[in-house]
C-alpha atoms as a PDB file:
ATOM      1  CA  UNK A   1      35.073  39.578  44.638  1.00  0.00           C
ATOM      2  CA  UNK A   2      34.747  42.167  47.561  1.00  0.00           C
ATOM      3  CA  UNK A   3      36.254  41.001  51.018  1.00  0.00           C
ATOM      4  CA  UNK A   4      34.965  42.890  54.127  1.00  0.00           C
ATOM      5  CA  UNK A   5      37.540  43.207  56.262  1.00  0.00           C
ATOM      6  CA  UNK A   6      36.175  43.147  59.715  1.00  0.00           C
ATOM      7  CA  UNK A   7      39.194  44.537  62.374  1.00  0.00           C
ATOM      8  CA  UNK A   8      39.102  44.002  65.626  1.00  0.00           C
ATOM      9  CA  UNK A   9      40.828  42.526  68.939  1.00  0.00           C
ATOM     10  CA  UNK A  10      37.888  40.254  69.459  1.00  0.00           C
ATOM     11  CA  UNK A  11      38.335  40.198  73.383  1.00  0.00           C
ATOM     12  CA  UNK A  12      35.898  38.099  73.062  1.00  0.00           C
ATOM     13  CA  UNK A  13      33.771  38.006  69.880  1.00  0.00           C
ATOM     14  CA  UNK A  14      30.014  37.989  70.327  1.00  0.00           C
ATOM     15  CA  UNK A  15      26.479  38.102  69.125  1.00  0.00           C
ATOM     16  CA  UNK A  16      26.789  42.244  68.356  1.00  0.00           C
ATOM     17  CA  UNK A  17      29.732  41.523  66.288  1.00  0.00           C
ATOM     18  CA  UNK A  18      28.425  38.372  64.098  1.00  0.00           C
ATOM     19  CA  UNK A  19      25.104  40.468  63.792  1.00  0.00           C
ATOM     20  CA  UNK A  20      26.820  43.455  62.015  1.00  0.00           C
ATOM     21  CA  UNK A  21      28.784  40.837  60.062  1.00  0.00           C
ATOM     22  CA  UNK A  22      25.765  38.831  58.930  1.00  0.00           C
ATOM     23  CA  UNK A  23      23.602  42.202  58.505  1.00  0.00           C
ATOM     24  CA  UNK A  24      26.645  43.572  55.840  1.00  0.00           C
ATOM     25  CA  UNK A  25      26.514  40.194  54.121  1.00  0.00           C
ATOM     26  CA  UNK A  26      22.388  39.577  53.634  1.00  0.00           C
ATOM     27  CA  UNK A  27      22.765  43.113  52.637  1.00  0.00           C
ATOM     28  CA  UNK A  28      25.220  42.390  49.546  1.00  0.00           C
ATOM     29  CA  UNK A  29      27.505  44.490  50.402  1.00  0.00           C
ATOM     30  CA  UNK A  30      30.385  42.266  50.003  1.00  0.00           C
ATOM     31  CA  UNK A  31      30.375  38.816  49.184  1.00  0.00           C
ATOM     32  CA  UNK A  32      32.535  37.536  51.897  1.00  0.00           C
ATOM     33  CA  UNK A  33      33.587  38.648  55.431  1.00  0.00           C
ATOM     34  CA  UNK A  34      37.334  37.913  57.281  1.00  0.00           C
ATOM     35  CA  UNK A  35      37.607  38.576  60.608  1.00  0.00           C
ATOM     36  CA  UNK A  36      41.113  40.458  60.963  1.00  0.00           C
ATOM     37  CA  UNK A  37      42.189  39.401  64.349  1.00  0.00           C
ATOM     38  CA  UNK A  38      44.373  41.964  65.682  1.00  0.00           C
ATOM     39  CA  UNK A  39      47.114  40.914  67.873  1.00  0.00           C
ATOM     40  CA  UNK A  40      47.735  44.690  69.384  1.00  0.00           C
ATOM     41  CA  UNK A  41      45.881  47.710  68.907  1.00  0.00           C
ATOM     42  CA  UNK A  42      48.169  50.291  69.075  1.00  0.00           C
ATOM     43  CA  UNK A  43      44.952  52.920  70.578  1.00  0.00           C
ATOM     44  CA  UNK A  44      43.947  50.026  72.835  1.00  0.00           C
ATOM     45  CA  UNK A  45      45.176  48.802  76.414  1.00  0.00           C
ATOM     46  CA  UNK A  46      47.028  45.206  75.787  1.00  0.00           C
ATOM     47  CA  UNK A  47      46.746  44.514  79.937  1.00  0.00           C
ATOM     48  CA  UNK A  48      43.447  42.388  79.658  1.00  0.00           C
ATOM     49  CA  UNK A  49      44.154  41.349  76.493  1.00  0.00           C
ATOM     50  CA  UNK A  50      43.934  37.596  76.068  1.00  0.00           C
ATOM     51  CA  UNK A  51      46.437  35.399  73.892  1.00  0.00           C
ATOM     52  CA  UNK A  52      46.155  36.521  70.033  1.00  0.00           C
ATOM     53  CA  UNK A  53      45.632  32.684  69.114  1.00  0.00           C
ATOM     54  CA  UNK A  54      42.759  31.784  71.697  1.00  0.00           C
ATOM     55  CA  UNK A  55      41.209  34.789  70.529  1.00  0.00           C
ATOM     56  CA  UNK A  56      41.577  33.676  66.878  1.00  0.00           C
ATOM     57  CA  UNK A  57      40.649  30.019  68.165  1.00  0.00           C
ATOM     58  CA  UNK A  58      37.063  31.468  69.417  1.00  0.00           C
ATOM     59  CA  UNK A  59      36.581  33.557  66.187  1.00  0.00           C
ATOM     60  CA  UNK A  60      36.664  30.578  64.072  1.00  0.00           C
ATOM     61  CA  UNK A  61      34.661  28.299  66.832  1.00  0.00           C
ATOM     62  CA  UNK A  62      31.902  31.347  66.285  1.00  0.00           C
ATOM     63  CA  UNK A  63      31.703  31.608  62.763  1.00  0.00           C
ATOM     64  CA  UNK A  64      32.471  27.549  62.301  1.00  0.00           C
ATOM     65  CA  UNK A  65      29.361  26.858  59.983  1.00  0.00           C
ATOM     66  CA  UNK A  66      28.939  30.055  58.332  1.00  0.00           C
ATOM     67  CA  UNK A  67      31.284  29.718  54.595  1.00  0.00           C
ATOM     68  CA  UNK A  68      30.275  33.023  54.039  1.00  0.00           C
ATOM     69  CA  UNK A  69      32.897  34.203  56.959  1.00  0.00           C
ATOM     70  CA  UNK A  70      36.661  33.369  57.834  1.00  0.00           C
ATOM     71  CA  UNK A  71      38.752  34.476  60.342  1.00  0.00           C
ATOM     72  CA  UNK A  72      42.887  35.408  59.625  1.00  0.00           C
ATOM     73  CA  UNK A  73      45.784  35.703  61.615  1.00  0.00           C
ATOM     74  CA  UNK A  74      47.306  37.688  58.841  1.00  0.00           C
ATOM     75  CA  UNK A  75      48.308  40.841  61.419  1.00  0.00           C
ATOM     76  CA  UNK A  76      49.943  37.725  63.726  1.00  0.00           C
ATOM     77  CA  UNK A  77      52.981  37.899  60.720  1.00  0.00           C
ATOM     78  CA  UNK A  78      53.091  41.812  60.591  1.00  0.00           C
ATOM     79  CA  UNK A  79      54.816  44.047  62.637  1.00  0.00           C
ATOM     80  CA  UNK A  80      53.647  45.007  65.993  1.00  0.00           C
ATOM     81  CA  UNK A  81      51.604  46.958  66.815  1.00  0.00           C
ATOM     82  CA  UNK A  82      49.013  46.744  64.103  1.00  0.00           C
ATOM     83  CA  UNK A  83      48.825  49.464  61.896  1.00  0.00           C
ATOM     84  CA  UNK A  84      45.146  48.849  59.361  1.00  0.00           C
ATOM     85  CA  UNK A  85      47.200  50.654  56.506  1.00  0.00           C
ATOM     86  CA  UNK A  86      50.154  47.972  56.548  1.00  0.00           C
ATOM     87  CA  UNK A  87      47.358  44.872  56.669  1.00  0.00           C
ATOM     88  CA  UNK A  88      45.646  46.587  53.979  1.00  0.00           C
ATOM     89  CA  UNK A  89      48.513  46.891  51.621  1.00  0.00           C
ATOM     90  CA  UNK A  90      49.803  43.817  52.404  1.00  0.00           C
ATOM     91  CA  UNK A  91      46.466  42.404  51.552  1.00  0.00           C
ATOM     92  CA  UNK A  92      45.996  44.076  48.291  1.00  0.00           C
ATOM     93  CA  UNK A  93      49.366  42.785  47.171  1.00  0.00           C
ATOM     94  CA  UNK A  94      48.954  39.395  48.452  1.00  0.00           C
ATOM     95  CA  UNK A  95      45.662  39.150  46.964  1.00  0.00           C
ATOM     96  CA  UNK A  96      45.493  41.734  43.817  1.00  0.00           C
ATOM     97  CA  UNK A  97      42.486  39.242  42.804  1.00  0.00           C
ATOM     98  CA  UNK A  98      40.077  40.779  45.642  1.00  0.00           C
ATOM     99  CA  UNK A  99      38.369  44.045  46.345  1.00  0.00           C
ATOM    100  CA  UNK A 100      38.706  45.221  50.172  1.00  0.00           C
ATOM    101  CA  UNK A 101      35.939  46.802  52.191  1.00  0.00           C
ATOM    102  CA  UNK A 102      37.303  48.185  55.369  1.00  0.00           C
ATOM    103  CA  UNK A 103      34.304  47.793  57.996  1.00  0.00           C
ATOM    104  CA  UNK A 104      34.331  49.551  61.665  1.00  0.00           C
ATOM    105  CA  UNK A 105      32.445  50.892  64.009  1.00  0.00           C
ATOM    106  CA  UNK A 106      31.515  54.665  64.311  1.00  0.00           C
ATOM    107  CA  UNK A 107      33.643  55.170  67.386  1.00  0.00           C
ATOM    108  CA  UNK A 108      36.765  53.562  65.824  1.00  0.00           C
ATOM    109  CA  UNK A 109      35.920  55.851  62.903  1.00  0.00           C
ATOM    110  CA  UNK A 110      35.921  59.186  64.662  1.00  0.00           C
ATOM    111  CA  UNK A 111      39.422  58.435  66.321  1.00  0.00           C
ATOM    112  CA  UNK A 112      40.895  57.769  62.001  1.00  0.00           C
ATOM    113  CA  UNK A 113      42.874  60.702  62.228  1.00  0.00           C
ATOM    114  CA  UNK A 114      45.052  59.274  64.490  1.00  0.00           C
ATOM    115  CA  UNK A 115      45.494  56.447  62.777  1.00  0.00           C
ATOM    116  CA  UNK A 116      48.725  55.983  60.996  1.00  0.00           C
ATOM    117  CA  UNK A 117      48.901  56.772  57.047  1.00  0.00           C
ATOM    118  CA  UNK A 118      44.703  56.871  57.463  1.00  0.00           C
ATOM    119  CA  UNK A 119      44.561  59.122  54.066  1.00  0.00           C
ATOM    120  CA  UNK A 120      46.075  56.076  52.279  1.00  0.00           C
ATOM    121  CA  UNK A 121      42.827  54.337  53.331  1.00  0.00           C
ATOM    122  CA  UNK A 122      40.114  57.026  52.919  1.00  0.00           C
ATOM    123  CA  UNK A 123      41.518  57.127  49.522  1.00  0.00           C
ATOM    124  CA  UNK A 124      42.133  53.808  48.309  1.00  0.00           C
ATOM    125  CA  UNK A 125      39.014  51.722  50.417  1.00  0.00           C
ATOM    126  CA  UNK A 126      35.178  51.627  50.626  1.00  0.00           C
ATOM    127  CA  UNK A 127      34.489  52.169  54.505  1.00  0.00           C
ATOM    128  CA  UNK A 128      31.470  50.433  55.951  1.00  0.00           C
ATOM    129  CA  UNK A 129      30.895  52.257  59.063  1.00  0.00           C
ATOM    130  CA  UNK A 130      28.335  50.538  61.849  1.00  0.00           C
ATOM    131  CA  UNK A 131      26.443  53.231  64.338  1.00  0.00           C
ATOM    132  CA  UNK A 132      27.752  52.880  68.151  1.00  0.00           C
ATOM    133  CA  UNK A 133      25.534  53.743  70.647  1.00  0.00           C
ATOM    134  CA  UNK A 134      26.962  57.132  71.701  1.00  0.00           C
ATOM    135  CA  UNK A 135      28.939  57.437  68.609  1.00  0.00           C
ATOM    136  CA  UNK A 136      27.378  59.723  65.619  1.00  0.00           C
ATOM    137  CA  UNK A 137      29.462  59.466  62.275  1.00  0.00           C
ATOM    138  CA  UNK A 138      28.773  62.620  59.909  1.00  0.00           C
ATOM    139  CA  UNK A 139      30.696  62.480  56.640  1.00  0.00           C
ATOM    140  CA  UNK A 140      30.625  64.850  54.496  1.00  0.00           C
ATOM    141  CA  UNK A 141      30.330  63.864  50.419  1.00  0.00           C
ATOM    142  CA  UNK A 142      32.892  60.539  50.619  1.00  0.00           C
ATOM    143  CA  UNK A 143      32.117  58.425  47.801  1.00  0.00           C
ATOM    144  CA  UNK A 144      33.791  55.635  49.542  1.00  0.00           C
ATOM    145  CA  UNK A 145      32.150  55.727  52.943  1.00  0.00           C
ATOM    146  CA  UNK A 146      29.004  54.254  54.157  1.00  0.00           C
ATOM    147  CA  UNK A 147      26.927  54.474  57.327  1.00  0.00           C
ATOM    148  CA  UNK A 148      24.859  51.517  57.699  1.00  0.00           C
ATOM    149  CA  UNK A 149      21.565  51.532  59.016  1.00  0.00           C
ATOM    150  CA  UNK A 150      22.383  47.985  60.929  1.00  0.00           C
ATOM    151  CA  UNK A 151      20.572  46.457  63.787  1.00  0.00           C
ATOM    152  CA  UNK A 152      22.627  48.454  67.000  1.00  0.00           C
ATOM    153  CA  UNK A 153      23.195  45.811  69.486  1.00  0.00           C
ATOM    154  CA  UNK A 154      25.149  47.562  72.542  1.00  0.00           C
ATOM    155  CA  UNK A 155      27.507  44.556  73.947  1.00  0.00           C
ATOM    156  CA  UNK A 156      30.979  45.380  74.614  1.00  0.00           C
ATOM    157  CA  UNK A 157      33.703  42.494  75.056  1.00  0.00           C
ATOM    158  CA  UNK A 158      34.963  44.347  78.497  1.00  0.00           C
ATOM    159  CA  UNK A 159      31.124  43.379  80.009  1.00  0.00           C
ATOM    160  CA  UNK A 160      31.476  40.214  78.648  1.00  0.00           C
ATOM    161  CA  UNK A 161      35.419  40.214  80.610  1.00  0.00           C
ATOM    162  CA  UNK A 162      33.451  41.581  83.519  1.00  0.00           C
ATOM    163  CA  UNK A 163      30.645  38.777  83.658  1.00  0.00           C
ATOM    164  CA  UNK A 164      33.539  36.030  83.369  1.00  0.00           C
ATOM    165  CA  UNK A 165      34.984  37.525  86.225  1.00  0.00           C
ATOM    166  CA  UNK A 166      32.206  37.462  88.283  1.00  0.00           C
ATOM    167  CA  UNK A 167      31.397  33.684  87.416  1.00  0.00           C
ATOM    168  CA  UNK A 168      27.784  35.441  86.101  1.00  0.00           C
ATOM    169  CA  UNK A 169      26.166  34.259  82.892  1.00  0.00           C
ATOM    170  CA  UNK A 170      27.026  34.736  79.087  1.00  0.00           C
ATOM    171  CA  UNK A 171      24.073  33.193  78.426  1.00  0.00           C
ATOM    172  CA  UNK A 172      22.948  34.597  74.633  1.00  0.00           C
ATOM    173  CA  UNK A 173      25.650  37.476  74.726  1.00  0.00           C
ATOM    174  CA  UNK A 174      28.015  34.851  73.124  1.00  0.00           C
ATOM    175  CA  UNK A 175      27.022  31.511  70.485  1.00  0.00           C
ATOM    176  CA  UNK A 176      27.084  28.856  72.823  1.00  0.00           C
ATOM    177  CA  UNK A 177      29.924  26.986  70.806  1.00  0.00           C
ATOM    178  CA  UNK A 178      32.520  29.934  72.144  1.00  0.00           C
ATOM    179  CA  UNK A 179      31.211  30.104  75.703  1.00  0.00           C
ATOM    180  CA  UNK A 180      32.309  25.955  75.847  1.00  0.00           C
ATOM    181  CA  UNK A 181      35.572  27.103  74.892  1.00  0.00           C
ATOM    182  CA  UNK A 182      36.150  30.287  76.979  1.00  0.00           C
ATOM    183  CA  UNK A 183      35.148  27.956  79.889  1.00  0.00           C
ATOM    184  CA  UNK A 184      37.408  25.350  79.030  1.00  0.00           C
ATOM    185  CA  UNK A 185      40.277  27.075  78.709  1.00  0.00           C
ATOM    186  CA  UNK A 186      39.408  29.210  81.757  1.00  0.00           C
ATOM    187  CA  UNK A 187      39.861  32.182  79.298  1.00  0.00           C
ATOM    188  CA  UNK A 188      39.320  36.040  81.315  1.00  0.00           C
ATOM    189  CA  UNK A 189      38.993  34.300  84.838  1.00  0.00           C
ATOM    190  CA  UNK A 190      42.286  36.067  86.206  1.00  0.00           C
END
């Protein structure tokens, strides 16, 4: 069975990320999707980062009543930061049973060179790489990469952080299900 493996801070998740997710699956690319919560990315500013288990709290109160998708706090165990290559091979030895399909984003892909032990993934894992607006991806003859041609949806979780801030609406940038909950727990306000 192929796992996508869908990496990402999810500060918050919304629509732009559960449409590339859906898009991959009615596409058969893989036959399930996990959403790899990431507790710190070590290329990404931690300062408006919110708690790593509300954030994995709203990714499964998004993806609640689709089986097809599951979110994991498996990088909550690992050390810190969060290095892809260790979650991967812990993965793949945890779960020898399953095929993993790295998916990312075009800008996430042109910064893979300074990702640690990133040959150990070009090697060893299909890529599925989603366009970015401003982002173009050219690879040259990689058997394991991809570029989908996926609907390009430009939302970015720091708007959404923005928005929250300024008590303005998150009306359809966000399922409705995870706006109740960012509200409840007053989740972004300070």
């Amino acid at each position: 069975m192929k796992i996508g493996l869908y990496f990402g801070s999810f500060n918050p998740i919304h629509h732009a990320h559960l449409i590339i997710a859906n898009h991959i699956l009615n596409e058969e690319l893989v036959h399930k999707i996990w959403f790899v919560v990431s507790p710190h990315n070590p290329l990404k500013e931690t300062a408006s980062l919110l708690d790593e288990n509300h954030r994995l709290h709203l990714v499964n109160t998004a993806i609640e009543n689709d089986s097809r998708m599951k979110a994991t706090d498996i990088e909550f165990s690992l050390p810190k930061p969060s290095y892809t290559a260790v979650t991967l091979a812990h993965l793949t030895e945890k779960y020898p049973q399953y095929q993993f399909v790295v998916i990312m984003g075009g800008d996430s892909f042109q910064n893979i060179k300074r990702w640690k032990n990133y040959t150990y993934i070009l090697e060893n894992f299909e890529i599925l790489i989603y366009n970015r607006q401003g982002f173009i991806v050219e690879v040259e003859n990689h058997s394991k990469i991809t570029v989908l041609n996926a609907p390009l949806l430009e939302l970015s979780a720091t708007g959404i952080r923005k928005l929250i801030k300024e008590k303005k609406s998150l009306k359809y940038l966000l399922p409705d299900n995870v706006i109740s909950e960012i509200e409840k727990g007053g989740y972004y306000r300070k």
